[in-house]
Protein backbone atom coordinates (compact mmCIF):
# COMPACT_ATOMS: atom_id res chain seq x y z
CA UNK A 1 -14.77 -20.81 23.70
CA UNK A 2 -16.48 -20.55 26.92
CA UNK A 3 -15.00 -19.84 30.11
CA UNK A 4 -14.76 -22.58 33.00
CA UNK A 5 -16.38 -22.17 36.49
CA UNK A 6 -15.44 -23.00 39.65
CA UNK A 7 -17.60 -25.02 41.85
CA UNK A 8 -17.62 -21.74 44.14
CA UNK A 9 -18.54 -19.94 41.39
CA UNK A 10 -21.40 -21.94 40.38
CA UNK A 11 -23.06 -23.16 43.57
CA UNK A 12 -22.66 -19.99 45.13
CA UNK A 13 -25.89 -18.24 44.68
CA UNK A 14 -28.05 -21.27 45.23
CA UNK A 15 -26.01 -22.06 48.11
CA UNK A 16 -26.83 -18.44 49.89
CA UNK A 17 -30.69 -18.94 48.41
CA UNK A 18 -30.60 -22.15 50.78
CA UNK A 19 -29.11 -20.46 54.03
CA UNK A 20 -31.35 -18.31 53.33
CA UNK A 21 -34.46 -20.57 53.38
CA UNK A 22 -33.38 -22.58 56.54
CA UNK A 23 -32.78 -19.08 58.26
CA UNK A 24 -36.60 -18.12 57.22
CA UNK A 25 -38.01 -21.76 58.02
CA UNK A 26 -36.13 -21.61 61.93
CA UNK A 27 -36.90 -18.56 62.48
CA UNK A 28 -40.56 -18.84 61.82
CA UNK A 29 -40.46 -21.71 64.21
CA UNK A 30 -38.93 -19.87 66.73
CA UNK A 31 -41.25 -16.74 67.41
CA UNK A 32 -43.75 -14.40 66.70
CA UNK A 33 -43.83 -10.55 66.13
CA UNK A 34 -41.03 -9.03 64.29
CA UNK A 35 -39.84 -12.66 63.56
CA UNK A 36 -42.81 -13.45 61.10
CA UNK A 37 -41.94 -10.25 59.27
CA UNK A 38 -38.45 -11.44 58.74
CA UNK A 39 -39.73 -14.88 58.33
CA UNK A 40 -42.18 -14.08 54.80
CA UNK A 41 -38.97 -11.71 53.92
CA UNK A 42 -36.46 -14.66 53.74
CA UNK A 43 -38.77 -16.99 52.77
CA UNK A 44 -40.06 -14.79 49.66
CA UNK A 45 -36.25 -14.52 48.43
CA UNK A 46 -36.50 -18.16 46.43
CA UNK A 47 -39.82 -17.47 44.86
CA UNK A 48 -38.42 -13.99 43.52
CA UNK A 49 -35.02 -15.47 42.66
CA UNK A 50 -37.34 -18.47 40.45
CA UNK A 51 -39.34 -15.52 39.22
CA UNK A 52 -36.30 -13.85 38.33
CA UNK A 53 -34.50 -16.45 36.52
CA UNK A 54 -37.87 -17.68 34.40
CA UNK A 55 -37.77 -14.26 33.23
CA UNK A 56 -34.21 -13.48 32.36
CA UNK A 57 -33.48 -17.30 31.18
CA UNK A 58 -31.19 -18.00 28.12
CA UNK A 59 -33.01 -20.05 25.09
């Protein structure tokens, strides 16, 4: 029998993935510098976490 999950449970990680993006996406907009740096960071963090899960999926 599988085990039930909360709607915390699942929509937690793609939840933080999305902060995540709209943190990357403003703060892009907002300067240059240092800022771009942290920009391509947060902004890479979806295409590793799709990388990620194509890899590691269930069949």
């Amino acid at each position: 029998m599988r085990k039930k999950h909360g709607l915390a449970a699942i929509f937690a990680i793609p939840l933080l993935v999305a902060l995540v993006s709209i943190a990357g996406l403003v703060v892009a907009l907002t300067g240059d510098g240092l800022r771009d740096a942290a920009s391509w960071f947060a902004l890479a963090i979806p295409v590793f976490a799709v990388g990620w899960a194509m890899t590691f999926r269930r069949t």
